[in-house]
C-alpha atoms as a PDB file:
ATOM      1  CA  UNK A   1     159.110  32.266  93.785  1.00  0.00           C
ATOM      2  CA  UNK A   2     159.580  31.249  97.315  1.00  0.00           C
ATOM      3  CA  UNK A   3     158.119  32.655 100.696  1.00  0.00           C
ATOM      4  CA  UNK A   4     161.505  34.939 101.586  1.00  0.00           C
ATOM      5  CA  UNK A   5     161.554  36.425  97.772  1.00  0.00           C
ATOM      6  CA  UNK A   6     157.624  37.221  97.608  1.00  0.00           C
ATOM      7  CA  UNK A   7     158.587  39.143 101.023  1.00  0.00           C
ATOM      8  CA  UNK A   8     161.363  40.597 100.223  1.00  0.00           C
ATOM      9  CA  UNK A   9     159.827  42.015  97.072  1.00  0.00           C
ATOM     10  CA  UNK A  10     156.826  42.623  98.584  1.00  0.00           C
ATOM     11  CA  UNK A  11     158.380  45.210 101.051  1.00  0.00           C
ATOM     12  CA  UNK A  12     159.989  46.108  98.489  1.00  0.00           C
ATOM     13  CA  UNK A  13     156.914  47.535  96.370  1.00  0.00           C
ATOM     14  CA  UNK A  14     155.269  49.259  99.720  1.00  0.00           C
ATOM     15  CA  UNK A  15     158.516  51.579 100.549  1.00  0.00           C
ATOM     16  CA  UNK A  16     155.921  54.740 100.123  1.00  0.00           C
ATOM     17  CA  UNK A  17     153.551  53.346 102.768  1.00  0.00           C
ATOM     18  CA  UNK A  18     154.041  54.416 106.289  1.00  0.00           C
ATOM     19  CA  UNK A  19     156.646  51.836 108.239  1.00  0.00           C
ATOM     20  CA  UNK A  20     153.486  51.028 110.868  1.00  0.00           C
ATOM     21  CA  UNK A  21     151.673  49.688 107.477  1.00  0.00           C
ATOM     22  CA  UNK A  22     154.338  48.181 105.959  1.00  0.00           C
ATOM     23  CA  UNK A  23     155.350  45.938 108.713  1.00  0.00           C
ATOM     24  CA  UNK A  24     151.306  45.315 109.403  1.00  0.00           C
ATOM     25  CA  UNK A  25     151.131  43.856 105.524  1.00  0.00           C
ATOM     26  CA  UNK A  26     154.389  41.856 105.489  1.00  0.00           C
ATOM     27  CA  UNK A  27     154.009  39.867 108.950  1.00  0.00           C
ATOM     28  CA  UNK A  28     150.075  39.354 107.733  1.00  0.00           C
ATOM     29  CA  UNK A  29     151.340  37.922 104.305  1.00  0.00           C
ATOM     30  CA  UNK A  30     154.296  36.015 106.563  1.00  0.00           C
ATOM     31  CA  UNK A  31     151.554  34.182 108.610  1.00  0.00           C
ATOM     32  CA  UNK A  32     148.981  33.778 105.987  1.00  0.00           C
ATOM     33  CA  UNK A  33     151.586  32.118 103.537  1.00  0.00           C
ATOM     34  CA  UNK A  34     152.799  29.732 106.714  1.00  0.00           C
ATOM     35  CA  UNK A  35     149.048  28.714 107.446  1.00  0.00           C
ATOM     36  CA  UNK A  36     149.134  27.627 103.702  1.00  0.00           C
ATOM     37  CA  UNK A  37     151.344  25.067 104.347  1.00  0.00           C
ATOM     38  CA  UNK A  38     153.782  24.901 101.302  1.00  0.00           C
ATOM     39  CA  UNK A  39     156.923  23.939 100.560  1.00  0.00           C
ATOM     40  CA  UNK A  40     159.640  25.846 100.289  1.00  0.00           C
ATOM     41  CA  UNK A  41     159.956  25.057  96.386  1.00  0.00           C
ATOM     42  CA  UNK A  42     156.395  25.622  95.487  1.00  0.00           C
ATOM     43  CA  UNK A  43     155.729  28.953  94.055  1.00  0.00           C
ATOM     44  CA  UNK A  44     153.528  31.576  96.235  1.00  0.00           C
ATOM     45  CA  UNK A  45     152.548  33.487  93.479  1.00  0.00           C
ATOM     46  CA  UNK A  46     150.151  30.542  91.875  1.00  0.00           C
ATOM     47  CA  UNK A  47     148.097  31.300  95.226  1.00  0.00           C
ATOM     48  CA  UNK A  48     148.600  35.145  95.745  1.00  0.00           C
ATOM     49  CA  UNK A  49     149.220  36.587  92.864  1.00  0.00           C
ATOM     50  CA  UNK A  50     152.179  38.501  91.900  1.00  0.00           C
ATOM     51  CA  UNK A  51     154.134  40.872  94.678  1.00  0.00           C
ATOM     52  CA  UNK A  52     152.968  43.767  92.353  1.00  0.00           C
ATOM     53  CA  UNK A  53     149.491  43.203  92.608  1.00  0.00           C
ATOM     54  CA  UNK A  54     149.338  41.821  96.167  1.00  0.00           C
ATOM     55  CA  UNK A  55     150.846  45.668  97.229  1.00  0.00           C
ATOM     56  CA  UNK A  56     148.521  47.307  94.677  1.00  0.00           C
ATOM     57  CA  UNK A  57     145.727  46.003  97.092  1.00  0.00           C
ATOM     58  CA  UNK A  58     147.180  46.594  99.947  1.00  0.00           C
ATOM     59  CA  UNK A  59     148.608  50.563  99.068  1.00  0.00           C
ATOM     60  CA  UNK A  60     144.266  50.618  98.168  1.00  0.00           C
ATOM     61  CA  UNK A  61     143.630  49.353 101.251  1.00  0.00           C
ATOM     62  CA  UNK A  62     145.706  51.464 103.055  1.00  0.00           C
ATOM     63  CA  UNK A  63     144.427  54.327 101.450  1.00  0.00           C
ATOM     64  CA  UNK A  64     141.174  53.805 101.911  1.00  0.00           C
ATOM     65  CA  UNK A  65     141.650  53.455 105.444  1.00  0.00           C
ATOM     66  CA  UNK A  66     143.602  56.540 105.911  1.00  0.00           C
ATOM     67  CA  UNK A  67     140.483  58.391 104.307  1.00  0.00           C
ATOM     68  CA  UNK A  68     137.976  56.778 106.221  1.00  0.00           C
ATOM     69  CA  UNK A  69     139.624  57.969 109.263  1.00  0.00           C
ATOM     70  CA  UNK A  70     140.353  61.253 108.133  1.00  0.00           C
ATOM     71  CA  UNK A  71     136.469  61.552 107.192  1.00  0.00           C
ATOM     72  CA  UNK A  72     135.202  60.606 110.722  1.00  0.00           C
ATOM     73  CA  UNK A  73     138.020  62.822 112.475  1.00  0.00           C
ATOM     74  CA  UNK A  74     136.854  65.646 110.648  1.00  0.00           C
ATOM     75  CA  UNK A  75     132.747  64.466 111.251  1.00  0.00           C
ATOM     76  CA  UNK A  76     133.602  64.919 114.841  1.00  0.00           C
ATOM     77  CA  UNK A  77     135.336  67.521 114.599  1.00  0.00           C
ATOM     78  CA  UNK A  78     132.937  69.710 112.484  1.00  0.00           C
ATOM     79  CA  UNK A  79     130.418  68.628 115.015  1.00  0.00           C
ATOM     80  CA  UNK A  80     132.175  70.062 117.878  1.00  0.00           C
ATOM     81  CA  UNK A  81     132.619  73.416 115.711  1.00  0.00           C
ATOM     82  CA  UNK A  82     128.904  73.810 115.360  1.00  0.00           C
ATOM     83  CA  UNK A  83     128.562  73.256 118.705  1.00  0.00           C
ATOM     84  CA  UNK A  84     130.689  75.938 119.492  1.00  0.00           C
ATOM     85  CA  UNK A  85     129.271  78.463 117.031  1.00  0.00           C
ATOM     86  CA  UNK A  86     126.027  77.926 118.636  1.00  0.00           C
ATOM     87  CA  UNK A  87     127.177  79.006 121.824  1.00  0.00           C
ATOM     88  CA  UNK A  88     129.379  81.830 120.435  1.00  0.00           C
ATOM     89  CA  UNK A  89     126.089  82.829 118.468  1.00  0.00           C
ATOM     90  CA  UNK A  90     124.421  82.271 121.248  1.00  0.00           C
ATOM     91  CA  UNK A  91     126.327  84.700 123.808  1.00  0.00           C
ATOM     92  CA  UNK A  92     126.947  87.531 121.034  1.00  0.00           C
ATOM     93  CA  UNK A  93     123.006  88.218 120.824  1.00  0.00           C
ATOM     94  CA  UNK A  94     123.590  91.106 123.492  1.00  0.00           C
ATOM     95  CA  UNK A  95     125.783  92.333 121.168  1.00  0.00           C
ATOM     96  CA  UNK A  96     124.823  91.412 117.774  1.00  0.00           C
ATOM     97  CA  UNK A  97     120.866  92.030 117.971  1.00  0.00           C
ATOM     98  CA  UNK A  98     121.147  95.717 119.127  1.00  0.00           C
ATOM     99  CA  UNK A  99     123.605  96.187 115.832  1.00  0.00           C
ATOM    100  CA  UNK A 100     121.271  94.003 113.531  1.00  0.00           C
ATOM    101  CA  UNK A 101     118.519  96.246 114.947  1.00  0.00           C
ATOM    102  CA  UNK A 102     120.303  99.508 114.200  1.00  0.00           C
ATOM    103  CA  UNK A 103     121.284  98.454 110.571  1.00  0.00           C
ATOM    104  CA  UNK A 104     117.941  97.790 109.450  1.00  0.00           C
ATOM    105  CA  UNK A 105     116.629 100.902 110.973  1.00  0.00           C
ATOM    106  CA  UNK A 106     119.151 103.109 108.745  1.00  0.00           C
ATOM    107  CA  UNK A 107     117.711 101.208 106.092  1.00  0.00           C
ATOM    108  CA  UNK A 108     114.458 102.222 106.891  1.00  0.00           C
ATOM    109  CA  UNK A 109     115.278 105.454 107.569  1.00  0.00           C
ATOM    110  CA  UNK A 110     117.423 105.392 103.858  1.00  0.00           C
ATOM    111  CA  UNK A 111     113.769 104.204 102.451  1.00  0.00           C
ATOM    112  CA  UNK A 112     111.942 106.780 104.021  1.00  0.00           C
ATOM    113  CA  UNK A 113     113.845 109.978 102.940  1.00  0.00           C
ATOM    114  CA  UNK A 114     114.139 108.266  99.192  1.00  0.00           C
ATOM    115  CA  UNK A 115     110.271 108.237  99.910  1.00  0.00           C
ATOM    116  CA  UNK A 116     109.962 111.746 100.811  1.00  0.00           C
ATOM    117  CA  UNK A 117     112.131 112.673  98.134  1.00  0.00           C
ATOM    118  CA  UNK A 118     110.064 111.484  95.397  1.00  0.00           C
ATOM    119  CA  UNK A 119     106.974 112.983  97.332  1.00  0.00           C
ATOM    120  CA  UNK A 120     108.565 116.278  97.253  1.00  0.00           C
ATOM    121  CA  UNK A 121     109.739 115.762  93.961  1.00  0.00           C
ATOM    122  CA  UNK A 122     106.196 114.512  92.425  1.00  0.00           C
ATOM    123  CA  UNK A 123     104.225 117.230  94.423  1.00  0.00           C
ATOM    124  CA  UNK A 124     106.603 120.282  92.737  1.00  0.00           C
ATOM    125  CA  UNK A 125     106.222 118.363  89.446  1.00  0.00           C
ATOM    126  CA  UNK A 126     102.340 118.863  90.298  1.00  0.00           C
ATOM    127  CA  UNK A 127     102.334 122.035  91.669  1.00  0.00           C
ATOM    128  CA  UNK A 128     103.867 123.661  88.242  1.00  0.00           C
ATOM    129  CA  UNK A 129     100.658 122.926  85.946  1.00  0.00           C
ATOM    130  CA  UNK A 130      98.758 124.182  88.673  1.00  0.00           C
ATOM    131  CA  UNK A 131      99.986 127.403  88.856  1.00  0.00           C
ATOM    132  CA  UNK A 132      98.119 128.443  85.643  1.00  0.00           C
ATOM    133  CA  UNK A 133      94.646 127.204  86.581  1.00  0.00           C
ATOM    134  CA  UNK A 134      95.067 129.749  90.436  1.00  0.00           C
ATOM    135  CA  UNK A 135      93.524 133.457  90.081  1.00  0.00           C
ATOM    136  CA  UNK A 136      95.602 136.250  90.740  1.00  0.00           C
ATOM    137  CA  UNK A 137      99.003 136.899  89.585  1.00  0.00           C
ATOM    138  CA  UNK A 138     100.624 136.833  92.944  1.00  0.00           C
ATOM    139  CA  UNK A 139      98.687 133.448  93.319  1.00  0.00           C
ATOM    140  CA  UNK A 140      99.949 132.299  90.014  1.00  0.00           C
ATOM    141  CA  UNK A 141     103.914 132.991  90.832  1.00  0.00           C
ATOM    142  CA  UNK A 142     103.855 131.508  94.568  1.00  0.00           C
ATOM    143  CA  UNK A 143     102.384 128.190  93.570  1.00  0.00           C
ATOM    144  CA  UNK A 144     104.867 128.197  90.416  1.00  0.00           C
ATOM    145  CA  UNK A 145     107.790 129.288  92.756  1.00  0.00           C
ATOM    146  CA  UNK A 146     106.553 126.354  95.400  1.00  0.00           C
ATOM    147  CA  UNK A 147     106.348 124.123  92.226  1.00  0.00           C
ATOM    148  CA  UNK A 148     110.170 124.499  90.929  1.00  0.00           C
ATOM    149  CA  UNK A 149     111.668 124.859  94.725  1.00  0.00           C
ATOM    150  CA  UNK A 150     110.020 120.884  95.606  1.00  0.00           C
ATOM    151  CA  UNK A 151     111.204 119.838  92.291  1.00  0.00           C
ATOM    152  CA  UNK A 152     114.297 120.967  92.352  1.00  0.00           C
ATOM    153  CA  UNK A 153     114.774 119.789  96.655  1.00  0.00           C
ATOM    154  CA  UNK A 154     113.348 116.385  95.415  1.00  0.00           C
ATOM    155  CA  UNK A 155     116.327 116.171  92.941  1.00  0.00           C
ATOM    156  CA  UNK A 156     118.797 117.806  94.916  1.00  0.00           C
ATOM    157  CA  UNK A 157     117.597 115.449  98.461  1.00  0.00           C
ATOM    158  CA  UNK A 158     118.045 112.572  95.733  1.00  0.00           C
ATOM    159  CA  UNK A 159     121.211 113.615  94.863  1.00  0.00           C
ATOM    160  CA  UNK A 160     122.630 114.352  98.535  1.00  0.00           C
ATOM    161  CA  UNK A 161     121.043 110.723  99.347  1.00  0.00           C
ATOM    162  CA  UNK A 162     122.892 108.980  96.274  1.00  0.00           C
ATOM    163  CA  UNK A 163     126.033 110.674  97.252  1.00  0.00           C
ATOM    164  CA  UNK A 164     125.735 109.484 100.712  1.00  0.00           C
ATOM    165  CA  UNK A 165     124.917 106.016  99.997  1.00  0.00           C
ATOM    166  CA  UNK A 166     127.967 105.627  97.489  1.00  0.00           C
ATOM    167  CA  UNK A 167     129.943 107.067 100.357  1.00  0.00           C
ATOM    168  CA  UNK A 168     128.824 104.468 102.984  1.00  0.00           C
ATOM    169  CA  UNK A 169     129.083 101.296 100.423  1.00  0.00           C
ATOM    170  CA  UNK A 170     132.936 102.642  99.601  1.00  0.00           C
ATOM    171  CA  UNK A 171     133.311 102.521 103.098  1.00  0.00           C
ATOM    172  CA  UNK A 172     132.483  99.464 103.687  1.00  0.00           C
ATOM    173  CA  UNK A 173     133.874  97.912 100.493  1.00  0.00           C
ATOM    174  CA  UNK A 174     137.220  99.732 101.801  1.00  0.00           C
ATOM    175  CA  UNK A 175     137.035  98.277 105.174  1.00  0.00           C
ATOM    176  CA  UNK A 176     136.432  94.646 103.595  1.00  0.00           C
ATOM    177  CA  UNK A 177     139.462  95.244 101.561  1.00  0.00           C
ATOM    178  CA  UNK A 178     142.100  96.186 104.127  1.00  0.00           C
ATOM    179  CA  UNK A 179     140.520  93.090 106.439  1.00  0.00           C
ATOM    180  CA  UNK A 180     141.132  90.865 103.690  1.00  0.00           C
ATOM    181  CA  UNK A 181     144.555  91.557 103.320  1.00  0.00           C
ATOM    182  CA  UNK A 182     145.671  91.335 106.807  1.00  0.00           C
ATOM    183  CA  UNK A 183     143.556  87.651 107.205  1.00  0.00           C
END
């Protein structure tokens, strides 16, 4: 096989590579196969290799190259994107800390009444066995009466607090949702 068949066959196996390529490979091979100085009978492929396997390297070449600079356009670029979520972190803190702030103090407040709640709820619990140990009848029946009322506002403040919190995580689930869908 002669210098103009290798080429022609040669271009012919990179058709899927991007023209710039192509024409990079084939006037590469055209000099390199001139600086080797045969004749026009000898056969290029003893030296090369077949046209097959000559654009199987160059296709892996090409490849690789196209990665490599997709990898360090997107290095930069990601670089550039942290920079400017630093700065968009940076100037939402007026914003942002106040509500961060906020949200955990209705958590603490969320902890505190389930707190209370049990207090309530464990002091009525202790307040019924009581009642039997007090003199006097009157005694007896306000302590007992004091005993069921926390008990039963423990369980009813836990109840009131359950329903609320299911309420504000459906909410918020909700509002996830419907953001989801229009993103």
């Amino acid at each position: 096989m002669n210098k103009e068949q290798f080429l022609r066959e040669l271009n012919g196996k990179l058709k899927y590579l991007p023209e710039a390529d192509r024409n990079d490979a084939i006037r590469f091979y055209d000099e390199y196969i001139s600086e080797m100085e045969l004749s026009d009978e000898e056969d290029v492929t003893t030296k090369l290799g077949t046209p097959k396997e000559v654009a199987s390297d160059i296709i892996s070449q090409c490849t690789q190259r196209h990665i490599d600079n997709e990898t360090e356009q997107k290095t930069v670029k990601g670089g550039a994107t942290t920079i400017w979520l630093v700065i968009l972190g940076i100037l939402s803190l007026p914003l942002s800390l106040p509500l961060a702030i906020l949200a955990l103090t209705f958590i603490f407040v969320f902890i505190v009444l389930f707190l209370v709640m049990i207090v309530v709820a464990f002091a009525g619990a202790i307040a019924i066995p009581y009642a039997l140990f007090v003199h006097g009848v009157a005694q007896k029946l306000f302590t007992l009466g004091y005993g069921l009322v926390s008990l039963g506002g423990g369980i009813l403040m836990a109840y009131v607090l359950l329903a609320v919190l299911k309420k504000i995580f459906r909410a918020m689930a909700k509002k996830k949702r419907v953001r989801s869908i229009y993103e």
